[in-house]
Protein backbone atom coordinates (compact mmCIF):
# COMPACT_ATOMS: atom_id res chain seq x y z
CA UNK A 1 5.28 -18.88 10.29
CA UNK A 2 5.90 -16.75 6.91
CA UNK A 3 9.43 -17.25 5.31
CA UNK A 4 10.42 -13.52 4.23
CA UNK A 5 13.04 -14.72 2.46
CA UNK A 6 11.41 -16.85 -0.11
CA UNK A 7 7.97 -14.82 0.09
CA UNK A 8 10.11 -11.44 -1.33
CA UNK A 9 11.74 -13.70 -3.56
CA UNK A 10 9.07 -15.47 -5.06
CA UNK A 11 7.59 -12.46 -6.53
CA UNK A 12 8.67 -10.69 -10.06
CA UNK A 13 8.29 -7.01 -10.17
CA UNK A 14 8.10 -4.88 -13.11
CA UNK A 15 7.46 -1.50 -13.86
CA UNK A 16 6.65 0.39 -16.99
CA UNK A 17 4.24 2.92 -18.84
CA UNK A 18 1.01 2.64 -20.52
CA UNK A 19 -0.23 5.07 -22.93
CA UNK A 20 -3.94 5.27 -22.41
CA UNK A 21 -6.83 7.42 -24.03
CA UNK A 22 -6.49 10.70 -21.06
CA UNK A 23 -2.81 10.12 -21.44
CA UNK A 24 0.35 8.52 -20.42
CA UNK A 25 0.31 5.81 -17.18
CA UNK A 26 3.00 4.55 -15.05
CA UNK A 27 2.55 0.87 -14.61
CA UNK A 28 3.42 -1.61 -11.82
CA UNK A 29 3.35 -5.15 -11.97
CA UNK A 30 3.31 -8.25 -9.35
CA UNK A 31 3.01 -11.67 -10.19
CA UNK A 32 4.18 -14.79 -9.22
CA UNK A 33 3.11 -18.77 -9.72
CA UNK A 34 1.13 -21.19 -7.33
CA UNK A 35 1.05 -24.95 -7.81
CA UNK A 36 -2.62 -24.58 -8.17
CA UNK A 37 -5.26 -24.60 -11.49
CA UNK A 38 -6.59 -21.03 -12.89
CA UNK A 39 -10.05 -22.37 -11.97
CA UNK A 40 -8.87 -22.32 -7.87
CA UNK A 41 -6.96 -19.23 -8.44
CA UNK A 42 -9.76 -17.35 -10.08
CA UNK A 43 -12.12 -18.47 -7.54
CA UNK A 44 -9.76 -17.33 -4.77
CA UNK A 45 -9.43 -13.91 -6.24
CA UNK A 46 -13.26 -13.55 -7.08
CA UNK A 47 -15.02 -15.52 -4.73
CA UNK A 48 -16.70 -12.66 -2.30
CA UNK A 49 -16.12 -15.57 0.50
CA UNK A 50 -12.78 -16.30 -0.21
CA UNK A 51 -11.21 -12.91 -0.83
CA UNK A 52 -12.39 -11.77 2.77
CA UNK A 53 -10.03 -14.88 4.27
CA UNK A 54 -7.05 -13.06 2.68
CA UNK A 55 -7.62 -9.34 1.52
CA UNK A 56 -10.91 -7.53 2.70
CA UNK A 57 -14.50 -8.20 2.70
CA UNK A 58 -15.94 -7.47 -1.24
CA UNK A 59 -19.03 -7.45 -2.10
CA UNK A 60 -20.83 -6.27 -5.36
CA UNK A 61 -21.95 -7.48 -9.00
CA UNK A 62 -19.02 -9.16 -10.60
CA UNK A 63 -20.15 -8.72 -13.89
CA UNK A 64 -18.91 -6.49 -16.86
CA UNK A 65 -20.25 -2.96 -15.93
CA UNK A 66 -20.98 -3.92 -12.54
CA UNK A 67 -19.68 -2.15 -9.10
CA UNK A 68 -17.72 -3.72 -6.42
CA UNK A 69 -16.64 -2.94 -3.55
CA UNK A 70 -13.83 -3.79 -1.12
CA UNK A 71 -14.24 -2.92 2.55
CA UNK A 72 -12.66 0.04 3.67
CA UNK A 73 -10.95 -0.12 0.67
CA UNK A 74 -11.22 0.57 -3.17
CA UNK A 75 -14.36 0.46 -4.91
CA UNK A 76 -14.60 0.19 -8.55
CA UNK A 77 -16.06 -0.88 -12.11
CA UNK A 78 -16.06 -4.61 -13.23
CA UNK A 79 -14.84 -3.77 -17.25
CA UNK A 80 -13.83 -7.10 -18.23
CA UNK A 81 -14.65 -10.23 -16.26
CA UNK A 82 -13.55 -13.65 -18.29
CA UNK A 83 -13.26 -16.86 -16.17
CA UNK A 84 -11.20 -18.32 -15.44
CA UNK A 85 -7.91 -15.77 -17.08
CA UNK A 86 -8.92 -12.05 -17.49
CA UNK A 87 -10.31 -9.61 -14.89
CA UNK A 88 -9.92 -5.50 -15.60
CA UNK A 89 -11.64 -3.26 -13.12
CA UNK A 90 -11.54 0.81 -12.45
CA UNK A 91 -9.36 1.31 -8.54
CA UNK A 92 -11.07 4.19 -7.30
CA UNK A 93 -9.99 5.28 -4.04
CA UNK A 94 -9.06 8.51 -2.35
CA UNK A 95 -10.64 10.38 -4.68
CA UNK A 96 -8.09 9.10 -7.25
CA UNK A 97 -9.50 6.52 -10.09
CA UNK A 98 -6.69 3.82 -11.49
CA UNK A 99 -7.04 0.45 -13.07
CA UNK A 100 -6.33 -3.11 -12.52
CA UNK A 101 -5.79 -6.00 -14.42
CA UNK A 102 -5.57 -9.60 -13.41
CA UNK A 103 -4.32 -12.33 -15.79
CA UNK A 104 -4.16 -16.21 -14.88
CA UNK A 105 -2.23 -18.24 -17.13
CA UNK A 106 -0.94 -21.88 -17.04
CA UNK A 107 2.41 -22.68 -16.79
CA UNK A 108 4.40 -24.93 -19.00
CA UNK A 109 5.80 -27.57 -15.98
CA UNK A 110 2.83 -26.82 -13.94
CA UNK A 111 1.09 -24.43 -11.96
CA UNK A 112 -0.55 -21.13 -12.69
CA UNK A 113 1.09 -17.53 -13.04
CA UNK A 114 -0.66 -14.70 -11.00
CA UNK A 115 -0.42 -11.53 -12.43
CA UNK A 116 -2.02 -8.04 -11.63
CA UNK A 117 -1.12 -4.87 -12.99
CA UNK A 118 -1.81 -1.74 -11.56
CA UNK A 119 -2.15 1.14 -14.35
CA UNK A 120 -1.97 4.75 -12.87
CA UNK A 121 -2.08 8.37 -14.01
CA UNK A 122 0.91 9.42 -11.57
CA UNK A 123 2.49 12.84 -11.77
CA UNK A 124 5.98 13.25 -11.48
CA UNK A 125 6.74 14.79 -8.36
CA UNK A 126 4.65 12.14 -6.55
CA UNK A 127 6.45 9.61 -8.79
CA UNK A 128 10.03 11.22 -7.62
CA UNK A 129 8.75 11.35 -4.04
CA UNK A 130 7.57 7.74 -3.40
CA UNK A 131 8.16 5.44 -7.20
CA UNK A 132 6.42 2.15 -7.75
CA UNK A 133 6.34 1.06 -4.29
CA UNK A 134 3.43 2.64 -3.49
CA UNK A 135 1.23 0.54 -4.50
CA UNK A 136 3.74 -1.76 -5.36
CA UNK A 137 4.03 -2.59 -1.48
CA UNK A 138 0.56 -2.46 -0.60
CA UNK A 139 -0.06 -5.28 -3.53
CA UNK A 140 3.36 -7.20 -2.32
CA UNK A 141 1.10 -7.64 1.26
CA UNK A 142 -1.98 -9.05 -0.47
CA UNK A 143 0.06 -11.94 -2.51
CA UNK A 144 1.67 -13.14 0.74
CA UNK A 145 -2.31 -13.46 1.94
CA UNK A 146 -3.15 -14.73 -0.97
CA UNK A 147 -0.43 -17.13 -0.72
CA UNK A 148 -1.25 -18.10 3.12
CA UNK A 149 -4.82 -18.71 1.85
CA UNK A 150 -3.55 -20.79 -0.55
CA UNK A 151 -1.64 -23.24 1.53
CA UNK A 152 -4.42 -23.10 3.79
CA UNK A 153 -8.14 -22.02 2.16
CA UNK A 154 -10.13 -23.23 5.55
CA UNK A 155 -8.25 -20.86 7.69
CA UNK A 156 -9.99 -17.74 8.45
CA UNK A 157 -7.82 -14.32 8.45
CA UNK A 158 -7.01 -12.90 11.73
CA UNK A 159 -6.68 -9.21 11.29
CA UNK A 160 -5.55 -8.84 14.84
CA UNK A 161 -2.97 -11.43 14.19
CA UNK A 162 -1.55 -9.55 10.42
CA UNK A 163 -1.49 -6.52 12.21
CA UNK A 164 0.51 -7.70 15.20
CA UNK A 165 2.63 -9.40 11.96
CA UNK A 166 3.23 -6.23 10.14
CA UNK A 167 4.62 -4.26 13.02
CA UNK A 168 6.74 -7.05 14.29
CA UNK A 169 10.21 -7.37 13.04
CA UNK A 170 9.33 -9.67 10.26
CA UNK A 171 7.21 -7.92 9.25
CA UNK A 172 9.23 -4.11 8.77
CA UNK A 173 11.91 -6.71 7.03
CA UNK A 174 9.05 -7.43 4.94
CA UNK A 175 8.03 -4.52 3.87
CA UNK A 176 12.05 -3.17 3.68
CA UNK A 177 12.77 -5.89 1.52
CA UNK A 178 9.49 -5.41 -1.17
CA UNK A 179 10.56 -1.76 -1.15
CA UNK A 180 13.80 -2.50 -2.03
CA UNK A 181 12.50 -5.07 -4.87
CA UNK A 182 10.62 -2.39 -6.41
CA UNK A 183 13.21 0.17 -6.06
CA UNK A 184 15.24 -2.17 -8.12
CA UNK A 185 12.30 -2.40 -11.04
CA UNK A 186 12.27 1.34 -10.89
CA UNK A 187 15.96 1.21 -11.71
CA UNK A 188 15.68 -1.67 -14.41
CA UNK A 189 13.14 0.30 -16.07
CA UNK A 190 15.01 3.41 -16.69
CA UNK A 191 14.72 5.10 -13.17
CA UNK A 192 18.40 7.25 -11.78
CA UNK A 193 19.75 4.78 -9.62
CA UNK A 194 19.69 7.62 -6.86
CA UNK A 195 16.54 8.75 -7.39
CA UNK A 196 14.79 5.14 -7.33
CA UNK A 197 16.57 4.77 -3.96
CA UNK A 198 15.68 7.85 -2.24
CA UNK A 199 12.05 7.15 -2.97
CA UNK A 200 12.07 3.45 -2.18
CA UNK A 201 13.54 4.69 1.47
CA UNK A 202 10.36 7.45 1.54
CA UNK A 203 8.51 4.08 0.73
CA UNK A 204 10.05 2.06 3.59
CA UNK A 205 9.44 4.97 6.20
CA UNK A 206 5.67 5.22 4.66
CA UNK A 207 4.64 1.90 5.44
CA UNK A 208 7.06 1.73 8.79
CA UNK A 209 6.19 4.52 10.37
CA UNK A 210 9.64 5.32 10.25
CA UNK A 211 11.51 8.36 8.93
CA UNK A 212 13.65 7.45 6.05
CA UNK A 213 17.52 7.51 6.69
């Protein structure tokens, strides 16, 4: 059973800008801390075997300069690849190329902090049309399977079952509720209160299926 409540809650949001050799870049940030060591962490987020229990099946040379791949999915360049703290990789998918970054740090009373930024070229009307959320959303999904992998490694996913999940009632809270965290990012980093919101509800309806109110 997934706890919505402390899943949304769990996770820190940010949102900011980049500036980048071809230009400026919006930025949005997800991260979050597991009572686990960056060596486990690292492993679950780069071990081909591992990722496909909680994200999609990846496959590729995980090596600076090297291609991966994700399943139906992004494919990319490996640009940095340190373990067990620093992957940066290209995101290239729907014709559209963006970057990652994954840091793993140590916490002071324990545990290690999760963090991946996603660095994109957006344009402004998209920007004004849908904000952080996304991708914001789309990453909020793959921490709660990382998470569920987490408290349970051996267990296989069950696409069947995270579909069934995600257009249950839990899960359109879900998503509501990470499209409202992000709208509120948007709005703590400068975003018209308004504007955030109207694009956070175009967010909501994206991932729904549901018209926004």
């Amino acid at each position: 059973m997934i706890d919505v409540d402390h899943q949304i809650n769990s996770i820190d949001r940010r949102v900011g800008n980049r500036t980048l050799s071809a230009g400026e870049a919006r930025t949005a940030t997800v991260s979050r801390v597991y009572d686990t060591s960056p060596q486990d962490l690292w492993e679950a987020c780069t071990d081909p075997e591992r990722v496909a229990r909680w994200f999609l099946p990846l496959s590729g040379d995980l090596r600076p300069g090297g291609r991966y791949e994700l399943q139906g999915n992004a494919s990319g360049t490996i640009e940095r690849f340190e373990p067990p703290d620093s992957l940066d990789a290209t995101w290239e998918y729907g014709g559209q190329v963006s970057w990652i970054e994954l840091r793993l740090t140590p916490e002071p009373g324990g545990g290690t902090r999760f963090a991946l930024e996603h660095i994109a070229h957006v344009g402004d009307d998209i920007w004004a049309q849908y904000g952080p959320g996304a991708v914001g959303v789309g990453w909020d999904q793959a921490v709660m399977g990382l998470t569920l992998h987490l408290t349970s490694p051996d267990v296989p996913l069950d696409r069947a079952e995270v579909e069934a999940w995600q257009m249950s009632a839990d899960g359109r809270r879900f998503v509501a509720l990470a499209s409202e965290g992000w709208t509120n990012a948007s709005i703590a980093s400068g975003t018209d209160a308004a504007e955030a919101r109207a694009a956070g509800a175009r967010t909501t309806g994206f991932y729904t299926g549901e018209p926004a109110a």
